[in-house]
N, C-alpha and C. Protein backbone atom coordinates (compact mmCIF):
# COMPACT_ATOMS: atom_id res chain seq x y z
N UNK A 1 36.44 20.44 25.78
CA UNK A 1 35.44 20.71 24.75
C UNK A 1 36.07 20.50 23.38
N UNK A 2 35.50 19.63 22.83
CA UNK A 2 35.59 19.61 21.41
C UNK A 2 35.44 20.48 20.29
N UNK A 3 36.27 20.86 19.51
CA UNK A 3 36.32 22.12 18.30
C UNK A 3 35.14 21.33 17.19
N UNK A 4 34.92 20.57 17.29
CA UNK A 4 34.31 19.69 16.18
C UNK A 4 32.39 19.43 16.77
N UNK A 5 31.98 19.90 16.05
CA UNK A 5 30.37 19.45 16.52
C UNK A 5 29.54 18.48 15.68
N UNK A 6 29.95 18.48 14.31
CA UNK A 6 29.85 17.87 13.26
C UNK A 6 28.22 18.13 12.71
N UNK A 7 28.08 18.72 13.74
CA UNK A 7 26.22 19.32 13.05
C UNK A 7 26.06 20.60 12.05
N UNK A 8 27.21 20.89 11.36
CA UNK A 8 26.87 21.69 10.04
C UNK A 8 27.38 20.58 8.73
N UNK A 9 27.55 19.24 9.08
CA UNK A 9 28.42 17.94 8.30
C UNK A 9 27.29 18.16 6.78
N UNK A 10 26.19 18.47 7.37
CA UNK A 10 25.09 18.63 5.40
C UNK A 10 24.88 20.49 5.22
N UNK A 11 25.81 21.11 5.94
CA UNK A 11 25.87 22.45 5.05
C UNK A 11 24.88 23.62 5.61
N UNK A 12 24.44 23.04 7.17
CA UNK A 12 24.18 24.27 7.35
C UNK A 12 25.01 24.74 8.76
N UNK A 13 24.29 25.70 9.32
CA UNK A 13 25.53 26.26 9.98
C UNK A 13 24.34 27.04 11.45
N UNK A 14 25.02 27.73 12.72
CA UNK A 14 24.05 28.16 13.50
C UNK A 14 24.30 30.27 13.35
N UNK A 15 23.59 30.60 13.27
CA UNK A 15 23.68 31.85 13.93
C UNK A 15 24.15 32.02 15.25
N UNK A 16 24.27 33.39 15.97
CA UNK A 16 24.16 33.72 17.06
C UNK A 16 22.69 33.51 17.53
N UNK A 17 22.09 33.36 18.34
CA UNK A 17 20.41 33.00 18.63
C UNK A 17 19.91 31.82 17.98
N UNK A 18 21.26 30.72 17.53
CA UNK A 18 20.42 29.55 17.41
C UNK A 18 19.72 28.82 15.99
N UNK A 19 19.07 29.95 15.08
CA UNK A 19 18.49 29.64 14.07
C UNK A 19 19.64 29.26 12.91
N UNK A 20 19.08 28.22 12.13
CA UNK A 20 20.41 27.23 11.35
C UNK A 20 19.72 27.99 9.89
N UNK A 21 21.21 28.07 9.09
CA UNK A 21 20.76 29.04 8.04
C UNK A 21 21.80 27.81 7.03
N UNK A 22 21.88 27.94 5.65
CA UNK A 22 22.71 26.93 4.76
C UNK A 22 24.17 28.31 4.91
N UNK A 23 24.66 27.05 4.64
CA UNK A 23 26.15 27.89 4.87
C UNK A 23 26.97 28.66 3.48
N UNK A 24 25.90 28.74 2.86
CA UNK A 24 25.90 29.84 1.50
C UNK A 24 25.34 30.35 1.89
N UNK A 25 24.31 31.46 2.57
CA UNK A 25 23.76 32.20 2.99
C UNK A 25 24.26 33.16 2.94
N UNK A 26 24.06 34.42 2.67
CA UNK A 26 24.50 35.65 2.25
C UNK A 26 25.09 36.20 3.69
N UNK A 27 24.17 35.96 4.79
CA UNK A 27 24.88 36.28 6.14
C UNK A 27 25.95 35.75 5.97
N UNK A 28 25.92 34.57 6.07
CA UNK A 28 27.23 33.77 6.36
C UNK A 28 28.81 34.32 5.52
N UNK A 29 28.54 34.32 4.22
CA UNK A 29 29.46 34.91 3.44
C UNK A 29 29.80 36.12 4.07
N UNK A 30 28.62 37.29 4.79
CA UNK A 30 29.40 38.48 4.60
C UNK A 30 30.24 38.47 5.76
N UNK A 31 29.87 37.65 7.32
CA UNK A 31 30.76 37.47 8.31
C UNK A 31 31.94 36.69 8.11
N UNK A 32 31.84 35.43 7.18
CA UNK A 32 33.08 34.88 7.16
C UNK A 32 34.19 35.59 6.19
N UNK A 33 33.66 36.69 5.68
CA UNK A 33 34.64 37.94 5.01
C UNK A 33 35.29 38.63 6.13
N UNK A 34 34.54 38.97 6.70
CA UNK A 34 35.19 39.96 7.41
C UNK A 34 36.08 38.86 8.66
N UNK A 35 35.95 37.53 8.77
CA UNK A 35 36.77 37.02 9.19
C UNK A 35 38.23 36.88 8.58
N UNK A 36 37.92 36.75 7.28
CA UNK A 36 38.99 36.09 6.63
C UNK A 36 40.14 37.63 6.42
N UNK A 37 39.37 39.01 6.32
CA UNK A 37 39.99 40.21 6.48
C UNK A 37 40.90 40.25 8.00
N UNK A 38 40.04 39.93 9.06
CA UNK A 38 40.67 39.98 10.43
C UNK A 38 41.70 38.87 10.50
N UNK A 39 42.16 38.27 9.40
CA UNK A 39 43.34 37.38 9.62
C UNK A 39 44.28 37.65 8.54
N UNK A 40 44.03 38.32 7.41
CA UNK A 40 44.85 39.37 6.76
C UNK A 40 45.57 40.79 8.23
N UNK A 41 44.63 40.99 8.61
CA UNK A 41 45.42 42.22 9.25
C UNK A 41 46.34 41.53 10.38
N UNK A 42 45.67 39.97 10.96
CA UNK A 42 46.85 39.70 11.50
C UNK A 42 48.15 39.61 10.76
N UNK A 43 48.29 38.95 10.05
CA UNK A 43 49.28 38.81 8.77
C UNK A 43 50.17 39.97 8.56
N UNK A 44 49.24 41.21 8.68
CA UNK A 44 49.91 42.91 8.54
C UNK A 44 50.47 43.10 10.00
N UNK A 45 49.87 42.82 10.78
CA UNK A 45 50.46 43.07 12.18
C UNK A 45 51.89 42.70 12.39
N UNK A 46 52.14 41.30 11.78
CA UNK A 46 53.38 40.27 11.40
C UNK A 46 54.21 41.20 10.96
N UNK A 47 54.10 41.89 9.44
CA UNK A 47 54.77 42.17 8.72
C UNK A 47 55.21 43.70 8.67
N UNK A 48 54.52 44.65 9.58
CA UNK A 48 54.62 45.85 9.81
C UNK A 48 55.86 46.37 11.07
N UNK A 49 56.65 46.85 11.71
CA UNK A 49 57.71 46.94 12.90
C UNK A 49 57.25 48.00 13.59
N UNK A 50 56.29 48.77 12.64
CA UNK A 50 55.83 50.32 13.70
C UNK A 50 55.15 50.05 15.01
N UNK A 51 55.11 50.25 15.73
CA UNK A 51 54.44 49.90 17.21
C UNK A 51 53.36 50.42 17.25
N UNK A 52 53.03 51.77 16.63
CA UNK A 52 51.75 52.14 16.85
C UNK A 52 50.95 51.49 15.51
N UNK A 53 51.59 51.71 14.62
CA UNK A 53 50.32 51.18 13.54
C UNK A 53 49.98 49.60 14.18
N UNK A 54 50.79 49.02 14.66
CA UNK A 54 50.26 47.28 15.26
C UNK A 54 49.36 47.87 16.12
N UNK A 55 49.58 48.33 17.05
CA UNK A 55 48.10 49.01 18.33
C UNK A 55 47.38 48.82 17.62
N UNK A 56 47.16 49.99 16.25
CA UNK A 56 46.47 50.30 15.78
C UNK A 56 45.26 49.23 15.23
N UNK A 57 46.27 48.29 14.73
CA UNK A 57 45.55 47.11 13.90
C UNK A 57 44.77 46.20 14.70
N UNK A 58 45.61 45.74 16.38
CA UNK A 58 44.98 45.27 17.12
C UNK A 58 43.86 45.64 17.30
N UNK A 59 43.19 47.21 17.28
CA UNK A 59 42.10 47.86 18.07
C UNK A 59 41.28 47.30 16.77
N UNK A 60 42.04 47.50 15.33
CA UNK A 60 40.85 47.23 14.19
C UNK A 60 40.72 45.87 14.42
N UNK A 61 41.65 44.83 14.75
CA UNK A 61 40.93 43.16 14.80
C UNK A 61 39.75 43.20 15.90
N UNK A 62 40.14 44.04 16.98
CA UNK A 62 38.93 43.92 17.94
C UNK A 62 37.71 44.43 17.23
N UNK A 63 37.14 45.75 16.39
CA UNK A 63 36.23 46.10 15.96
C UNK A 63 35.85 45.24 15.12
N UNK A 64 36.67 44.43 14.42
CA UNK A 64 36.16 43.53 13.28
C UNK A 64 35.36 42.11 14.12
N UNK A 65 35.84 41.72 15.21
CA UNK A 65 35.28 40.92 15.77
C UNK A 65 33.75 41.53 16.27
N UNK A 66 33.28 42.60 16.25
CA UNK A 66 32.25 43.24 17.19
C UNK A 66 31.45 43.49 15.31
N UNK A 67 32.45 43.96 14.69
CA UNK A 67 31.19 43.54 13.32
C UNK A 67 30.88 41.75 12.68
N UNK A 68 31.83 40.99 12.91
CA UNK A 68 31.56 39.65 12.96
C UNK A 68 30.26 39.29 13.62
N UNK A 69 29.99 39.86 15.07
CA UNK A 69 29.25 39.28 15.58
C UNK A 69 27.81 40.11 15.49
N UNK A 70 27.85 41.45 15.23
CA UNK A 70 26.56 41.59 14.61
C UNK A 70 26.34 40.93 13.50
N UNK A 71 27.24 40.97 12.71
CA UNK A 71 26.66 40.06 11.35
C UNK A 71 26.33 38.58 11.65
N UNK A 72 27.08 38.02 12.14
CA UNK A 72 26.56 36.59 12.59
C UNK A 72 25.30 36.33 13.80
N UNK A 73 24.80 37.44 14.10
CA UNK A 73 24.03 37.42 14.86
C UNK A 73 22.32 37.58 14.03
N UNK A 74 21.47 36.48 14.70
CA UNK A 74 20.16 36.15 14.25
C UNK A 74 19.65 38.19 14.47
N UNK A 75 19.11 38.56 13.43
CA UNK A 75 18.48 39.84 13.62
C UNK A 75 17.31 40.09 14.62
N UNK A 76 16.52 39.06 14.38
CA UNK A 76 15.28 38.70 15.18
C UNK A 76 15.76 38.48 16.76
N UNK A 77 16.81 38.24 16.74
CA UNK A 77 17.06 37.37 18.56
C UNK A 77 18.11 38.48 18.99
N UNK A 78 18.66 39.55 18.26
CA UNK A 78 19.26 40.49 19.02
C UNK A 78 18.89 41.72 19.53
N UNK A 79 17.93 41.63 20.03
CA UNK A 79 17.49 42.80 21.19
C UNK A 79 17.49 42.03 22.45
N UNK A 80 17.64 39.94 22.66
CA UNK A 80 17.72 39.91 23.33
C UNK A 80 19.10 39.62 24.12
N UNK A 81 19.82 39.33 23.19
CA UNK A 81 21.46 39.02 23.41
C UNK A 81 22.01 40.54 23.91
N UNK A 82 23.43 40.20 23.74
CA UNK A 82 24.60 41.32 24.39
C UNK A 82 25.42 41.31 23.71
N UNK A 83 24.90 41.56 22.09
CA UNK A 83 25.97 41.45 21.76
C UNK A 83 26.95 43.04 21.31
N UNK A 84 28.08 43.24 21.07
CA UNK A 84 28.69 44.51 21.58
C UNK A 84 28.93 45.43 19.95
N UNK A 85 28.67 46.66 20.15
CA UNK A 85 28.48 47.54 18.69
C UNK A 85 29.57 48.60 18.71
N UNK A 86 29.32 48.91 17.73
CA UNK A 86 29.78 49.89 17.10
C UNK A 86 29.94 51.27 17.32
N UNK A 87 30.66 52.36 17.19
CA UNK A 87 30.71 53.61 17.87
C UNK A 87 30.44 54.74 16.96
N UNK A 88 29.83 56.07 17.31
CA UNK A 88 30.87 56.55 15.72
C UNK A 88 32.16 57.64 16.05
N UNK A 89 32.47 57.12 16.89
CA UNK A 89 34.19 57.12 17.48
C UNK A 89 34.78 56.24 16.51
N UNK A 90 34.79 55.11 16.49
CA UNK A 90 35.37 54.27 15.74
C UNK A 90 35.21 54.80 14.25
N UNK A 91 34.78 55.65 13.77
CA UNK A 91 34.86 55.78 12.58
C UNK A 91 35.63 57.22 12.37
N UNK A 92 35.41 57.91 13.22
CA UNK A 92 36.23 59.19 13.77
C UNK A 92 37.86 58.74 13.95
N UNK A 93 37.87 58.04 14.42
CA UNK A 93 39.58 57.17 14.90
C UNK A 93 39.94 57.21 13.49
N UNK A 94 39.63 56.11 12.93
CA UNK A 94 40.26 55.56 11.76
C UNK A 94 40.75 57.42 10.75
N UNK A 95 39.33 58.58 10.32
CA UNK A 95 39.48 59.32 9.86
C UNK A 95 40.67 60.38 10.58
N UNK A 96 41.05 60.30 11.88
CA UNK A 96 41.64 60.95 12.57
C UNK A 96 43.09 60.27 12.14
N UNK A 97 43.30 59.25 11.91
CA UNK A 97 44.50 58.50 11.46
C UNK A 97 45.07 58.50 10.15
N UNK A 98 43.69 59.08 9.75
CA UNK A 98 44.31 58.96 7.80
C UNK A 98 44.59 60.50 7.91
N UNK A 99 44.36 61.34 8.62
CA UNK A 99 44.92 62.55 8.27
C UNK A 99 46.26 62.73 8.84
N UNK A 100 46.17 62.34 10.16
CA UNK A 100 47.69 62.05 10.80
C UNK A 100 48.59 61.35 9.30
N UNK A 101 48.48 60.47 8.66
CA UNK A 101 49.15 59.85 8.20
C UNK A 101 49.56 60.59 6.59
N UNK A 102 48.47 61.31 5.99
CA UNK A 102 48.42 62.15 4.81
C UNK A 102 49.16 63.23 5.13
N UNK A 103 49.39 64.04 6.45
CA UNK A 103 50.72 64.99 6.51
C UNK A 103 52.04 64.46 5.68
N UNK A 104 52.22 63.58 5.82
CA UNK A 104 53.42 62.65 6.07
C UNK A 104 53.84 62.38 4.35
N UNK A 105 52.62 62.29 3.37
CA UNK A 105 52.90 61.40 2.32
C UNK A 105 52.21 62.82 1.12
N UNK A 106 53.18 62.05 0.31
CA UNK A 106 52.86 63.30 -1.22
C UNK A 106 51.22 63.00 -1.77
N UNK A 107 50.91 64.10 -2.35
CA UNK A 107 49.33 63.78 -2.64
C UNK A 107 49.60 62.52 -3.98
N UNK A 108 48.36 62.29 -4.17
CA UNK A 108 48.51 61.66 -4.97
C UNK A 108 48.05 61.79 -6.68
N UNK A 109 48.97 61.59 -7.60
CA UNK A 109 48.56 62.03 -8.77
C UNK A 109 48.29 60.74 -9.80
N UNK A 110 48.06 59.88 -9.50
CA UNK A 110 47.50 58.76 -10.27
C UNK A 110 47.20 57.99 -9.43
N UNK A 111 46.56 56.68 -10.62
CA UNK A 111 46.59 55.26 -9.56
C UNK A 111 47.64 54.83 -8.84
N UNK A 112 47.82 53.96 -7.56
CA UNK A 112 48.85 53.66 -6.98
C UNK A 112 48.33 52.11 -7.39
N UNK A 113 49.49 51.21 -7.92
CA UNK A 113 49.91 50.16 -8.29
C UNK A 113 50.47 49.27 -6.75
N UNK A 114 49.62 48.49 -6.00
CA UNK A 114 50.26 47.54 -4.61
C UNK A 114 51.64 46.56 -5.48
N UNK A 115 52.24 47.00 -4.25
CA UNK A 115 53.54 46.31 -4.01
C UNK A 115 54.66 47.10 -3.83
N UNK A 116 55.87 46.25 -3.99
CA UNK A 116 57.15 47.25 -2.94
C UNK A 116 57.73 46.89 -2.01
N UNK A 117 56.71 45.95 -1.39
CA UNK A 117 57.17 45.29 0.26
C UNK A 117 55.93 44.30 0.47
N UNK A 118 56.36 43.45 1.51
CA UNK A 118 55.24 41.97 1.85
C UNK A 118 54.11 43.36 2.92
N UNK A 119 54.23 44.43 3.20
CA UNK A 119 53.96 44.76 4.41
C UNK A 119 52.97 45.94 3.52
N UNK A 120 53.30 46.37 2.34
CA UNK A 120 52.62 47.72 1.52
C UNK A 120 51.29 46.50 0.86
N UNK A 121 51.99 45.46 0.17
CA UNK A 121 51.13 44.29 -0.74
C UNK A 121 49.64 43.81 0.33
N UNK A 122 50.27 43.02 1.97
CA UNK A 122 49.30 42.62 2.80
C UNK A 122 47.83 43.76 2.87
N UNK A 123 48.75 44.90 3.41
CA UNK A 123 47.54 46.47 3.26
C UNK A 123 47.11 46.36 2.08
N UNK A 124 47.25 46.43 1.47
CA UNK A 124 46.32 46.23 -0.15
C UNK A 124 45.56 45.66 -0.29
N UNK A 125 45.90 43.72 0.24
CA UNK A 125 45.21 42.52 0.01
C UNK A 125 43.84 42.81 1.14
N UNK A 126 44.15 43.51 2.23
CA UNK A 126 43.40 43.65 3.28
C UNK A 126 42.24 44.77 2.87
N UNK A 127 42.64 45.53 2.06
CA UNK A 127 42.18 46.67 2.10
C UNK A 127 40.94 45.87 0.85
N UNK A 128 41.27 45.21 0.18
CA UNK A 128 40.65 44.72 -1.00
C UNK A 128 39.11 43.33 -0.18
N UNK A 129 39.99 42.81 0.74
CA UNK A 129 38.80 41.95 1.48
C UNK A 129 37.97 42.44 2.09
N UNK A 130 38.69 43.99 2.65
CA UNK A 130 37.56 45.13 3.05
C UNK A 130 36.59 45.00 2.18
N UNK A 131 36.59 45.78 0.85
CA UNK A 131 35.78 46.35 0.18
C UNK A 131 34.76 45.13 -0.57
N UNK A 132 35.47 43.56 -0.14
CA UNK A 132 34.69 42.63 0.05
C UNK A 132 33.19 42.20 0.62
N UNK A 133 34.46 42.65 1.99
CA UNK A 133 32.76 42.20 2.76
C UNK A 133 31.74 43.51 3.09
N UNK A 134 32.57 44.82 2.71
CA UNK A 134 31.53 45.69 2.67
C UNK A 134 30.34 45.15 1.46
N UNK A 135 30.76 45.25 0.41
CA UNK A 135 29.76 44.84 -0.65
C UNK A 135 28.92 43.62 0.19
N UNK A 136 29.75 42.50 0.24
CA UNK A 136 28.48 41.79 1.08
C UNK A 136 27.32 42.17 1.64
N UNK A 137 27.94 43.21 2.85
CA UNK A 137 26.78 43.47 4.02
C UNK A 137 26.12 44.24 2.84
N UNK A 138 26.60 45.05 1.83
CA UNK A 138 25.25 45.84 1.14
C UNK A 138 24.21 45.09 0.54
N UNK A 139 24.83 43.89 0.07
CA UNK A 139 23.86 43.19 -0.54
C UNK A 139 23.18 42.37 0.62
N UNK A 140 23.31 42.59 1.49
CA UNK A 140 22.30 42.21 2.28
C UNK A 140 21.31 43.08 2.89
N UNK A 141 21.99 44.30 2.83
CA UNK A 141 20.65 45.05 3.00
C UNK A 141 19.94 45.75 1.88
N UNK A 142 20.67 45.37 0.57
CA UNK A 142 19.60 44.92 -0.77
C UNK A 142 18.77 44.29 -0.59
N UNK A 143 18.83 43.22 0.08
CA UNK A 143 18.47 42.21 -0.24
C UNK A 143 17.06 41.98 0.78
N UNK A 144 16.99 42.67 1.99
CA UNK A 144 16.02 43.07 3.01
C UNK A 144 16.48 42.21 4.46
N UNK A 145 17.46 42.34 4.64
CA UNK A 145 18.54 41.64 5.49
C UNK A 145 18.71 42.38 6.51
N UNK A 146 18.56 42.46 7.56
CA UNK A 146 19.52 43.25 8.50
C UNK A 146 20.71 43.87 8.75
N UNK A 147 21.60 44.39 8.30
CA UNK A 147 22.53 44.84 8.53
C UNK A 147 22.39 46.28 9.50
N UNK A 148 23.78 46.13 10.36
CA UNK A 148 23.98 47.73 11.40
C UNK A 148 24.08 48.70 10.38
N UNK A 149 23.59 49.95 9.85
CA UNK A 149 23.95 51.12 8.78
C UNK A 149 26.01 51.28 9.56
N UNK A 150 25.85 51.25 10.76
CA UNK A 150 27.53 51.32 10.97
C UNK A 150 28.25 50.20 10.83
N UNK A 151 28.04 49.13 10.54
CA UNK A 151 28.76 48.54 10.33
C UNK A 151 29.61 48.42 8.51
N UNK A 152 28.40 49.09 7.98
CA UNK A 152 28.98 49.41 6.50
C UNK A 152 29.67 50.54 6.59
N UNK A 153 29.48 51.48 7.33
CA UNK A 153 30.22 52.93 7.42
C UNK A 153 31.26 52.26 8.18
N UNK A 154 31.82 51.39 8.66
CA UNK A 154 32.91 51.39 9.25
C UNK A 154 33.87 50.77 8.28
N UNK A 155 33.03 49.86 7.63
CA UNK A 155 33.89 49.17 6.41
C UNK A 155 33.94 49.90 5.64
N UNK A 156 33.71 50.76 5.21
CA UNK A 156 33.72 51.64 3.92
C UNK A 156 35.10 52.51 4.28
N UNK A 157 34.86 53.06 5.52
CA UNK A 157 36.16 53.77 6.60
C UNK A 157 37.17 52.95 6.58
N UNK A 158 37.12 52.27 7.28
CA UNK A 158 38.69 50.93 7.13
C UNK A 158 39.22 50.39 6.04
N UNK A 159 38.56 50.75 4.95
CA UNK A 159 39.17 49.96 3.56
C UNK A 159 39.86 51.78 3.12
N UNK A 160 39.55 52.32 3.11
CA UNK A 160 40.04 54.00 3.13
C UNK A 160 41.03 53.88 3.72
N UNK A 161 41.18 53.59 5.31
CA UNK A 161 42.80 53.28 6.24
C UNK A 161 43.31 53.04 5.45
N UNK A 162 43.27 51.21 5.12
CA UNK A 162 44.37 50.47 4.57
C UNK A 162 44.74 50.96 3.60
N UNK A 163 43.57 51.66 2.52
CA UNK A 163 44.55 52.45 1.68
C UNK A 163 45.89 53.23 2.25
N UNK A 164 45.49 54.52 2.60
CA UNK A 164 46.52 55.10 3.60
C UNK A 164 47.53 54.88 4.04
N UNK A 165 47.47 53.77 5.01
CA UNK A 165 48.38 52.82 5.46
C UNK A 165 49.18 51.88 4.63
N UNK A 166 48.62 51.83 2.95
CA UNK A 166 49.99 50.80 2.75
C UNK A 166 50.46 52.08 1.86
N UNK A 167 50.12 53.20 1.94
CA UNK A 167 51.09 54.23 1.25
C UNK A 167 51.99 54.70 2.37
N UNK A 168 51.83 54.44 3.75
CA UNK A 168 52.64 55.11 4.84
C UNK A 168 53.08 54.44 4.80
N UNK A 169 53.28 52.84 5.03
CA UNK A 169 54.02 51.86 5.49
C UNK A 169 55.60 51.98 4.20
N UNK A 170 54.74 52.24 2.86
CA UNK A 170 55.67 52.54 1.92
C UNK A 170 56.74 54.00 2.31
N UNK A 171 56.28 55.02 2.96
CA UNK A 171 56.61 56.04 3.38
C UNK A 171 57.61 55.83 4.48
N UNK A 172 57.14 54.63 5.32
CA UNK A 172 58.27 54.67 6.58
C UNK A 172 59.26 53.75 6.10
N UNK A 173 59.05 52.64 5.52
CA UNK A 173 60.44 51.76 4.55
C UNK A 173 60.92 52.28 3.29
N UNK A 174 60.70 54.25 2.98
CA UNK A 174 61.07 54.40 2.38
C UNK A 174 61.14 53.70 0.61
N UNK A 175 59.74 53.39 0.77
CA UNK A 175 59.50 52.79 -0.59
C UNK A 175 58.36 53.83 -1.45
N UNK A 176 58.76 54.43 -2.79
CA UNK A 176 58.04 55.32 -3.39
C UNK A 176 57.00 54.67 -3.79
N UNK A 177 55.51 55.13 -3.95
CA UNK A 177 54.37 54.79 -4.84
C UNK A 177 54.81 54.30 -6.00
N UNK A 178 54.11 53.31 -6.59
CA UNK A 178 54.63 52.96 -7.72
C UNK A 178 52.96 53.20 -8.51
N UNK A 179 53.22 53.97 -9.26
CA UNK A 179 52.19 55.19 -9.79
C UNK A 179 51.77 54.11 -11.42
N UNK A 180 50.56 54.15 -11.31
CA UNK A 180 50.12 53.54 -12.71
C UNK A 180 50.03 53.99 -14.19
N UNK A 181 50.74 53.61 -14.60
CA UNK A 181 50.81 54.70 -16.01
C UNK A 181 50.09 53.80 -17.37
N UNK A 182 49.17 53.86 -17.72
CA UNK A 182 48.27 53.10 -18.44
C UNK A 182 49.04 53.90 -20.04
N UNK A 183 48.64 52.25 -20.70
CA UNK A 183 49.06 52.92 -21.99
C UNK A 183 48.40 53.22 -23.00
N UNK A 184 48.58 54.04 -23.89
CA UNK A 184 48.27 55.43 -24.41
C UNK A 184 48.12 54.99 -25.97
């Protein structure tokens, strides 16, 4: 099978269920965000050595694929597909992890400034494509769009993690917050 179909070659593209939308389409943007996020966290997976936070990330690339595909999925044609959702476990996890991880780290008394390490910076960059394609999906259900209500609560949750997480990751390589001090 060929990777190449060449039938989006004038700009449009297929849904899940078939219906061809232009490939500016607000759907389209907000799934190919959250793609381009699920290859940032691979990137973090790379750059992180903890064993559990990688689990961890793996389980989030899998959820991100299961919000990919509601979002890329025709609204109208999914009651008849299979395609696979959302929990609100999954949003429980992630909150169950940021507290595990906030024992661990000093509160915080200003802005935190990314960087320090390729591994604190990636969580940042990730955490920032989060809050990407969350905005997307909102503006799509501005906009009278379909969106899952959990699939924004999960993004809203996971961009919260990565916060977290690139202050732990700083915490386990022993790298301090680098605290924003605006001038005066």
């Amino acid at each position: 099978m060929k990777i190449y179909t060449k039938a989006g070659d004038l700009g449009s593209t297929s849904l899940i269920g078939g219906t061809r939308v232009p490939k500016s389409h607000i759907r389209i943007e907000s799934y190919g965000t959250v793609d381009e996020l699920n290859s940032f966290i691979g990137l973090l997976i790379d750059l992180v050595t903890n064993a559990e936070i990688k689990a961890v990330l793996k389980e989030v690339q899998d959820r991100l694929f299961t919000v990919g595909s509601s979002l890329a999925c025709d609204p109208d044609k999914e009651p008849e597909l299979k395609i696979p959702d959302l929990k609100e476990d999954d949003i429980t996890y992630l909150e169950s992890l940021m507290d595990k991880m906030n024992e661990d780290l000093e509160p915080m008394k200003s802005f935190i400034l990314p960087g320090g390490h390729q591994a604190i910076s990636t969580a940042h960059i990730a955490r920032c494509v989060c809050r990407r394609a969350e905005r997307w999906c909102v503006n799509l259900q501005e906009e009278d769009l379909f969106v899952e209500p959990m699939v924004i609560k999960y993004l809203n949750r996971l961009s919260d993690y990565l916060f977290v997480l690139s202050r732990y990751i700083g915490y386990l390589n022993g790298v301090p917050d680098s605290p924003w001090k605006p001038r005066v």
